[in-house]
PDB file of N, CA and C in Angstrom:
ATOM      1  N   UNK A   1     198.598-166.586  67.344  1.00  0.00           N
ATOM      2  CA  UNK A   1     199.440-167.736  67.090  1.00  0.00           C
ATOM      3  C   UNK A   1     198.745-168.585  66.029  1.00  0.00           C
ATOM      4  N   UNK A   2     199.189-168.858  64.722  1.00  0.00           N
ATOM      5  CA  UNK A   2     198.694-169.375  63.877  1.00  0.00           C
ATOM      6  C   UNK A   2     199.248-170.713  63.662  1.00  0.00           C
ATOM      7  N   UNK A   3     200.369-171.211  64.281  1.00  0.00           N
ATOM      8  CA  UNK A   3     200.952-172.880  64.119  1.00  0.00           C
ATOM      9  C   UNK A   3     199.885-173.712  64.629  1.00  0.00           C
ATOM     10  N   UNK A   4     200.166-174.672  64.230  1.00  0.00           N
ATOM     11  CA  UNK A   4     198.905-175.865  64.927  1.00  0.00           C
ATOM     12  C   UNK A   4     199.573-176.702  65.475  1.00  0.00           C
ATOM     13  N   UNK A   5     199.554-177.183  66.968  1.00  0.00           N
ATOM     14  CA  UNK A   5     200.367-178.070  67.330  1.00  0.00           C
ATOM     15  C   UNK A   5     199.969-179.467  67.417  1.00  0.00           C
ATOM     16  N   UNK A   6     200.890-180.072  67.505  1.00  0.00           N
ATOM     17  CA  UNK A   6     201.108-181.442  67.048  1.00  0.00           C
ATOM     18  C   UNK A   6     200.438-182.094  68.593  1.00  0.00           C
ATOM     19  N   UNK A   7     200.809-181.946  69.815  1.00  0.00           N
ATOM     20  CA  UNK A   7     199.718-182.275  70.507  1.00  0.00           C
ATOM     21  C   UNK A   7     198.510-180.997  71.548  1.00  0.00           C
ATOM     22  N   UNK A   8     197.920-181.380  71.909  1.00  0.00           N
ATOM     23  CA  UNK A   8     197.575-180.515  72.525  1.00  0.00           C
ATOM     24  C   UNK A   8     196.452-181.199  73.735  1.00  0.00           C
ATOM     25  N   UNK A   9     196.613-180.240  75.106  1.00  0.00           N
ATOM     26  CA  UNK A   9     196.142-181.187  76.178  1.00  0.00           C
ATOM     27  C   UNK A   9     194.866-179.682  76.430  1.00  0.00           C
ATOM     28  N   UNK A  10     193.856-180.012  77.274  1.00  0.00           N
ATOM     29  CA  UNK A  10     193.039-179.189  78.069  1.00  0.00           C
ATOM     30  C   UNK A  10     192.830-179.909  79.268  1.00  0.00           C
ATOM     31  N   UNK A  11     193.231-178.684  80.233  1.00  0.00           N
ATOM     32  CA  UNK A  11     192.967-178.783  81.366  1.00  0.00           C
ATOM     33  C   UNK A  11     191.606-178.258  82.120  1.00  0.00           C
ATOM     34  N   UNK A  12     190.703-177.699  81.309  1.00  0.00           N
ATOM     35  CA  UNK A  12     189.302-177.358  81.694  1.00  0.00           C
ATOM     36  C   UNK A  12     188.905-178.532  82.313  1.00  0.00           C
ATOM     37  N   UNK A  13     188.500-178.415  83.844  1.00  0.00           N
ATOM     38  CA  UNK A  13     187.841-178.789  84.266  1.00  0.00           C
ATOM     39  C   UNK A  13     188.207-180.777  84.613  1.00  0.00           C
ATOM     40  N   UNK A  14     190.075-180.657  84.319  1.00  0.00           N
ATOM     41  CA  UNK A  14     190.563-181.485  85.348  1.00  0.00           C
ATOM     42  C   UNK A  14     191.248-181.379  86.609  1.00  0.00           C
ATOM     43  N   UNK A  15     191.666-182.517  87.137  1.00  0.00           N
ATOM     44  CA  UNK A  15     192.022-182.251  88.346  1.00  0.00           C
ATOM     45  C   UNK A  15     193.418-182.376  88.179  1.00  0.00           C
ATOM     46  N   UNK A  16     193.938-181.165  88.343  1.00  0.00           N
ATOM     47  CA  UNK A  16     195.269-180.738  87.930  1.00  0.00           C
ATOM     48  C   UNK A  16     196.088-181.569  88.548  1.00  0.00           C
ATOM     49  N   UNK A  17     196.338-182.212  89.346  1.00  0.00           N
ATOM     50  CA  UNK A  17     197.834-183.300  89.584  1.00  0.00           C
ATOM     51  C   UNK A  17     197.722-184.310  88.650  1.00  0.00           C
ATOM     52  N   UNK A  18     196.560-184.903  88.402  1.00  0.00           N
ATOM     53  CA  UNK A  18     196.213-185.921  86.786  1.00  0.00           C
ATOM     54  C   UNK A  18     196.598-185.296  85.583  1.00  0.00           C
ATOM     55  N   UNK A  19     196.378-183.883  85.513  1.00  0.00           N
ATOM     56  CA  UNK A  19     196.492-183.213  84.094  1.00  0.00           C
ATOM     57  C   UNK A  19     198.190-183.293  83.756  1.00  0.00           C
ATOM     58  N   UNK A  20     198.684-182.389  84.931  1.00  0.00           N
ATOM     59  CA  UNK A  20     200.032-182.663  85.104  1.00  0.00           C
ATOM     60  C   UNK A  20     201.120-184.133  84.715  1.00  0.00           C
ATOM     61  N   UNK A  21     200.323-185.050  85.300  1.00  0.00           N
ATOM     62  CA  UNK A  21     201.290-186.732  85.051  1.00  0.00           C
ATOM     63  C   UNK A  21     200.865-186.777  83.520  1.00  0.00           C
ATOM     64  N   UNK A  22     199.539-186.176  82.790  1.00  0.00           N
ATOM     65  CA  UNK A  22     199.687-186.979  81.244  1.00  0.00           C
ATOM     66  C   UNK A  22     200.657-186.095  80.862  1.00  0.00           C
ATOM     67  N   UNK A  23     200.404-184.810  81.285  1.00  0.00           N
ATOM     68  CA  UNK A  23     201.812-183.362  80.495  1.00  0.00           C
ATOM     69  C   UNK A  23     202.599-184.328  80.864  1.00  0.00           C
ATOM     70  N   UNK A  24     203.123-184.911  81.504  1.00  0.00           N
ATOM     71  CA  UNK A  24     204.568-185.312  81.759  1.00  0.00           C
ATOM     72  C   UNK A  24     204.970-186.205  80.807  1.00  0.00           C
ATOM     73  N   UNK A  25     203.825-187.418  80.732  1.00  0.00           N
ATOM     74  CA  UNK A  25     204.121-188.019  79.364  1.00  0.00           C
ATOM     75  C   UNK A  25     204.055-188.095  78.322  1.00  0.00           C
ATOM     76  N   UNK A  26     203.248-187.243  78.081  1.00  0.00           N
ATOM     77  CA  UNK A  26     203.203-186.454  76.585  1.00  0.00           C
ATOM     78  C   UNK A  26     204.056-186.186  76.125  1.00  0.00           C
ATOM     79  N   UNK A  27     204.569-184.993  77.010  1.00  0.00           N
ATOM     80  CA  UNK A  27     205.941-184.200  76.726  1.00  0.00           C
ATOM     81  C   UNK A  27     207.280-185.323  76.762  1.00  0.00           C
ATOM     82  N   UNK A  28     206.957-186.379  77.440  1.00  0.00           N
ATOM     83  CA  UNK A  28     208.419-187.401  77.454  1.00  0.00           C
ATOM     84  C   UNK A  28     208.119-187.859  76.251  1.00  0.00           C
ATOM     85  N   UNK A  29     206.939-188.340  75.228  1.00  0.00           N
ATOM     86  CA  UNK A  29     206.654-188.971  74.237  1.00  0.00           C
ATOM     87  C   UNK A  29     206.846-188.280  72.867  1.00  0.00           C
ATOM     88  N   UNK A  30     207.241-186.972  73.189  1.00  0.00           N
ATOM     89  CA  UNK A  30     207.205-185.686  72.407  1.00  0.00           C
ATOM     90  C   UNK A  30     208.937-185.902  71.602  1.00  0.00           C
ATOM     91  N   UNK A  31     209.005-186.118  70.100  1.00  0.00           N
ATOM     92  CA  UNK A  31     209.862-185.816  69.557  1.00  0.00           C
ATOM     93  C   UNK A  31     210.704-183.997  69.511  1.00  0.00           C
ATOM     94  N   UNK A  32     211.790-184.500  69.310  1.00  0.00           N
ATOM     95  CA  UNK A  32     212.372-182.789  69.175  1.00  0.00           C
ATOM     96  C   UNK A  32     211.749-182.108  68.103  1.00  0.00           C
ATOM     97  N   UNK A  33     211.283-181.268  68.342  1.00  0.00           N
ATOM     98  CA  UNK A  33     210.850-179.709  67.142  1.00  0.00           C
ATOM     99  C   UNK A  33     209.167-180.083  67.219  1.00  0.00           C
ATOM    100  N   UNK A  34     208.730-181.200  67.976  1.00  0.00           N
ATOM    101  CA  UNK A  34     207.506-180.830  67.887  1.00  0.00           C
ATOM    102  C   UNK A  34     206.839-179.580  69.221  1.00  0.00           C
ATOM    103  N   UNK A  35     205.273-179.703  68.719  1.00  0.00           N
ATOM    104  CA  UNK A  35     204.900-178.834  69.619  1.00  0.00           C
ATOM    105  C   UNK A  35     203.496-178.928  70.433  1.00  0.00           C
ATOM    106  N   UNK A  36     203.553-178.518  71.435  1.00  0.00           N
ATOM    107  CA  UNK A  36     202.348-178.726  72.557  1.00  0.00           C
ATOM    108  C   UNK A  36     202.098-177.688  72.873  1.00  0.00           C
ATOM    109  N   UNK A  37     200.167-177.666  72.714  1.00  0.00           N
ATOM    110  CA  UNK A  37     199.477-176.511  73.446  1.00  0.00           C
ATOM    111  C   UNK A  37     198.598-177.349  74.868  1.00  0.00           C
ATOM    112  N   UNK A  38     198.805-176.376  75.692  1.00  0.00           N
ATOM    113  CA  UNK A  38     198.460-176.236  76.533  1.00  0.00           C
ATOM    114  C   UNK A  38     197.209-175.961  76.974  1.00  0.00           C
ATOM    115  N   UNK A  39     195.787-176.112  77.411  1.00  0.00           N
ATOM    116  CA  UNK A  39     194.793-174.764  77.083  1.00  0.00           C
ATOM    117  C   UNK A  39     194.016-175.050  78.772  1.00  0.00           C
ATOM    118  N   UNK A  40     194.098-174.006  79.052  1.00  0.00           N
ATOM    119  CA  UNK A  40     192.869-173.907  80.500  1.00  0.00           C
ATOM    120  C   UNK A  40     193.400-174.123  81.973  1.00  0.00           C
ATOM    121  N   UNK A  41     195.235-173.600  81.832  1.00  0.00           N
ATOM    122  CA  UNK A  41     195.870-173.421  83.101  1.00  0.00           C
ATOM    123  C   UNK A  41     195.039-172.230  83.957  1.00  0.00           C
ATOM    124  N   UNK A  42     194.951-172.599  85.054  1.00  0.00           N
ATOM    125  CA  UNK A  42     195.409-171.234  85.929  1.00  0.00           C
ATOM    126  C   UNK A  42     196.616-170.886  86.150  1.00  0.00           C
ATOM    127  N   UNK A  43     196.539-169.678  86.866  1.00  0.00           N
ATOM    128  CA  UNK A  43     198.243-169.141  87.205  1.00  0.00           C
ATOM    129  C   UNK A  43     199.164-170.069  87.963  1.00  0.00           C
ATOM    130  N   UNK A  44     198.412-171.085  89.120  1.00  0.00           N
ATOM    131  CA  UNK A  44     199.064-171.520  90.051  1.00  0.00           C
ATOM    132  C   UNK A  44     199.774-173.119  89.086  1.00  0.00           C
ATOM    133  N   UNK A  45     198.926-173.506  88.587  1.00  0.00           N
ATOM    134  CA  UNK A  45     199.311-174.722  86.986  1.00  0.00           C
ATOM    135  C   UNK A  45     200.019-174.117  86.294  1.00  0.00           C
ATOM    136  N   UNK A  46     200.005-173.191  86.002  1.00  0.00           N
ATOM    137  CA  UNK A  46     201.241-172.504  84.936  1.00  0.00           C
ATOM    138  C   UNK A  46     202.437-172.745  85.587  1.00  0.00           C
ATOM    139  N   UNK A  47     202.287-172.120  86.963  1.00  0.00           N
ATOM    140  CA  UNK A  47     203.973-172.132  87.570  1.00  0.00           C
ATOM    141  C   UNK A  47     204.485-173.732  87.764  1.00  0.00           C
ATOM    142  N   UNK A  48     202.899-174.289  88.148  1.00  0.00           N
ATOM    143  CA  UNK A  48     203.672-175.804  88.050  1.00  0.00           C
ATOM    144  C   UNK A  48     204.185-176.275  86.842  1.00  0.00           C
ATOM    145  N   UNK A  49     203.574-176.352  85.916  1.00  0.00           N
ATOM    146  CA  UNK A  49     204.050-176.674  84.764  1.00  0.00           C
ATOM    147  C   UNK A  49     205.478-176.205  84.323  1.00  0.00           C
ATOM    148  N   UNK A  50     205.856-174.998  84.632  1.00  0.00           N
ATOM    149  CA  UNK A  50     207.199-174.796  84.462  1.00  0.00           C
ATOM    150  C   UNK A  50     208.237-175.136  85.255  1.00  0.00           C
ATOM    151  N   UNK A  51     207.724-175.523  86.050  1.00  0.00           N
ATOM    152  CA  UNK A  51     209.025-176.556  87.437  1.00  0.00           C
ATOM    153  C   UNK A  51     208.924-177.383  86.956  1.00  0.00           C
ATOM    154  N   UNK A  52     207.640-178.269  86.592  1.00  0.00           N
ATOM    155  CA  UNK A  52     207.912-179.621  86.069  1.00  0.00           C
ATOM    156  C   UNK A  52     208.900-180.206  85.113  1.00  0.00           C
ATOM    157  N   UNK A  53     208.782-179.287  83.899  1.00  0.00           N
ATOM    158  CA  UNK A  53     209.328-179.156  82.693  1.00  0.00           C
ATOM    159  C   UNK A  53     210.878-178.531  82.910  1.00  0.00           C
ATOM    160  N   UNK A  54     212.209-179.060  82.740  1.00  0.00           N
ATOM    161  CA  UNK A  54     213.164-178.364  82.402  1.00  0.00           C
ATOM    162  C   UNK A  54     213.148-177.540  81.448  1.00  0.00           C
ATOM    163  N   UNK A  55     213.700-176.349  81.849  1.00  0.00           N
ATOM    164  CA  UNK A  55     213.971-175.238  80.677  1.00  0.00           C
ATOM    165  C   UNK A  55     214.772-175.495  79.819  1.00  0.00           C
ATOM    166  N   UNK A  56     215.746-176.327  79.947  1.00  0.00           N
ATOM    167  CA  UNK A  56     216.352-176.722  78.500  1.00  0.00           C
ATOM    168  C   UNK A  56     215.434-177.551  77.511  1.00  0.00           C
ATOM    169  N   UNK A  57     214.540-177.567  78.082  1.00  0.00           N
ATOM    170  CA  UNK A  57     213.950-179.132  77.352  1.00  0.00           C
ATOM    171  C   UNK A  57     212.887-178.556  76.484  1.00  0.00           C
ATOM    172  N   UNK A  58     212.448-177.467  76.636  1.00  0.00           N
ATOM    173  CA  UNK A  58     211.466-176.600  75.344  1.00  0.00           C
ATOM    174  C   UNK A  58     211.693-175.167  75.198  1.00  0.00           C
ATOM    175  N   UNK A  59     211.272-174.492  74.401  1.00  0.00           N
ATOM    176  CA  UNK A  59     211.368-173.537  74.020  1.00  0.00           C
ATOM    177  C   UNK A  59     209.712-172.810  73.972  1.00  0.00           C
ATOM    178  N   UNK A  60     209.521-171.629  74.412  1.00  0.00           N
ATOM    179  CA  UNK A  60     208.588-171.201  74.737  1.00  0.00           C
ATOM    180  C   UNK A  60     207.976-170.541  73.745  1.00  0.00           C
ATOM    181  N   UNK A  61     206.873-170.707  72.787  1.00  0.00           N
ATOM    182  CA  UNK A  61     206.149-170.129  71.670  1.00  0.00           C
ATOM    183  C   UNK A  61     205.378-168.958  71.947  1.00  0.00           C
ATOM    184  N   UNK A  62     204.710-169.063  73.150  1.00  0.00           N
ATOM    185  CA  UNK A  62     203.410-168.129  73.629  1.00  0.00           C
ATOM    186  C   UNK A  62     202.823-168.636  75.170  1.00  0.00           C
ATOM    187  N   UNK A  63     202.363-167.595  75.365  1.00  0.00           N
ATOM    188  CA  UNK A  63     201.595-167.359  76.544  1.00  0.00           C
ATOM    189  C   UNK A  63     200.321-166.724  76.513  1.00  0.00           C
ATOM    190  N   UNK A  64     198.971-167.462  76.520  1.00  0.00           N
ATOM    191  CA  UNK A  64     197.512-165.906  75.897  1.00  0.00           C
ATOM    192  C   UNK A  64     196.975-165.994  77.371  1.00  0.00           C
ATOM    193  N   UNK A  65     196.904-165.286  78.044  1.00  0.00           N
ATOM    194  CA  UNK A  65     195.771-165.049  78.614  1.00  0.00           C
ATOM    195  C   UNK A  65     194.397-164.859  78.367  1.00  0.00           C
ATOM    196  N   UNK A  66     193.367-165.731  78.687  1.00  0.00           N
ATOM    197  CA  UNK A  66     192.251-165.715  77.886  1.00  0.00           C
ATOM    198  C   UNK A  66     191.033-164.194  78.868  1.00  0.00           C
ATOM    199  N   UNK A  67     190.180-164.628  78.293  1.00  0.00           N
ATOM    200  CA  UNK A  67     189.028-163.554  79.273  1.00  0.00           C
ATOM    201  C   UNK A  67     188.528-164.426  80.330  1.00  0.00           C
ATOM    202  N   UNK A  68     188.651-165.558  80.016  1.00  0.00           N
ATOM    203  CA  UNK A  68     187.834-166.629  80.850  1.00  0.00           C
ATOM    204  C   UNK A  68     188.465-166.762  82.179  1.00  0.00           C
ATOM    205  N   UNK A  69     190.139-165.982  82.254  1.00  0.00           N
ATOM    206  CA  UNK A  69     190.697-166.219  83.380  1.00  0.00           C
ATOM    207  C   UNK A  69     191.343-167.567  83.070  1.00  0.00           C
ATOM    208  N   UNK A  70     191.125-168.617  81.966  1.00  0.00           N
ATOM    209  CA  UNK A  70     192.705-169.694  81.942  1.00  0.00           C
ATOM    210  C   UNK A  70     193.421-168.724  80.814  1.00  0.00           C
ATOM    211  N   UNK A  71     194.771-169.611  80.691  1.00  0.00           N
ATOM    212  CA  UNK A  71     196.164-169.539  80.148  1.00  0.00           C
ATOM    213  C   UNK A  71     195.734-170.461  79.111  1.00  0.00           C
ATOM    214  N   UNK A  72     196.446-170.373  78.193  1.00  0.00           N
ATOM    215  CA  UNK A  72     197.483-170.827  77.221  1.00  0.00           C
ATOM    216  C   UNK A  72     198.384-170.927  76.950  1.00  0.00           C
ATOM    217  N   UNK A  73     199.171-172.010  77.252  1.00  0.00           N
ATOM    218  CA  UNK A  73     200.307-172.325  76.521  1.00  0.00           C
ATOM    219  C   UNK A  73     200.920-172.949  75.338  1.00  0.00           C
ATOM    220  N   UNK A  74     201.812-172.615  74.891  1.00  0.00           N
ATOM    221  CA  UNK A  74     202.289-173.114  73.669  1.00  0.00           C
ATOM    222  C   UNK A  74     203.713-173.569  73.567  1.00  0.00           C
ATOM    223  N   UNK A  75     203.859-174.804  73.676  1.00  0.00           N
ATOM    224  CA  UNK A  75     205.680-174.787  73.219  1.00  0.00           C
ATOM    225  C   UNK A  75     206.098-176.096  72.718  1.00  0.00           C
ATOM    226  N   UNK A  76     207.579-176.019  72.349  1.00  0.00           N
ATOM    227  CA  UNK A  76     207.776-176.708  71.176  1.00  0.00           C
ATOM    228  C   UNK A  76     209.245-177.352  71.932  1.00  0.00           C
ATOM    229  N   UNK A  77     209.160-178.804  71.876  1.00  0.00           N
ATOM    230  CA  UNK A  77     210.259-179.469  72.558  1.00  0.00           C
ATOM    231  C   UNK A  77     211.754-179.465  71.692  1.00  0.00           C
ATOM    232  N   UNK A  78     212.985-178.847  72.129  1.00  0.00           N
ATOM    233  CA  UNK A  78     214.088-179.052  72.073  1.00  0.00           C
ATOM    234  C   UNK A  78     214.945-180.007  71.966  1.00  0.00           C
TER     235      UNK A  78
END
């Protein structure tokens, strides 16, 4: 994935219900066509993150699985 996004959060080594409320406002603060990476979900944060988020409300760029065992996400608000 070579785009650079316009914001981008890491979750290394927070405490994921905090990480979650800034995603929330980020993403509410987030103009249409921009884009947010994600970096240092686990699997069980991933799935949250996608309940959180309506599916109409972004469009999905990527998904990396790293070696380290986190995720990456990438997407770009609608």
């Amino acid at each position: 994935m070579n785009e650079k996004a316009d914001y981008s959060l890491d979750f290394r080594g927070a405490i994921t219900s905090l990480g979650l409320l800034k995603l929330r406002r980020v993403f509410r603060e987030m103009k249409s066509n921009q884009t947010l990476e994600v970096i240092g979900l686990d699997a069980d944060t991933r799935s949250d993150l996608f309940r959180l988020l309506p599916s109409v409300a972004y469009e999905l760029i990527a998904v990396d699985e790293r070696e380290d065992a986190s995720i990456r996400v990438h997407l770009r608000k609608t």
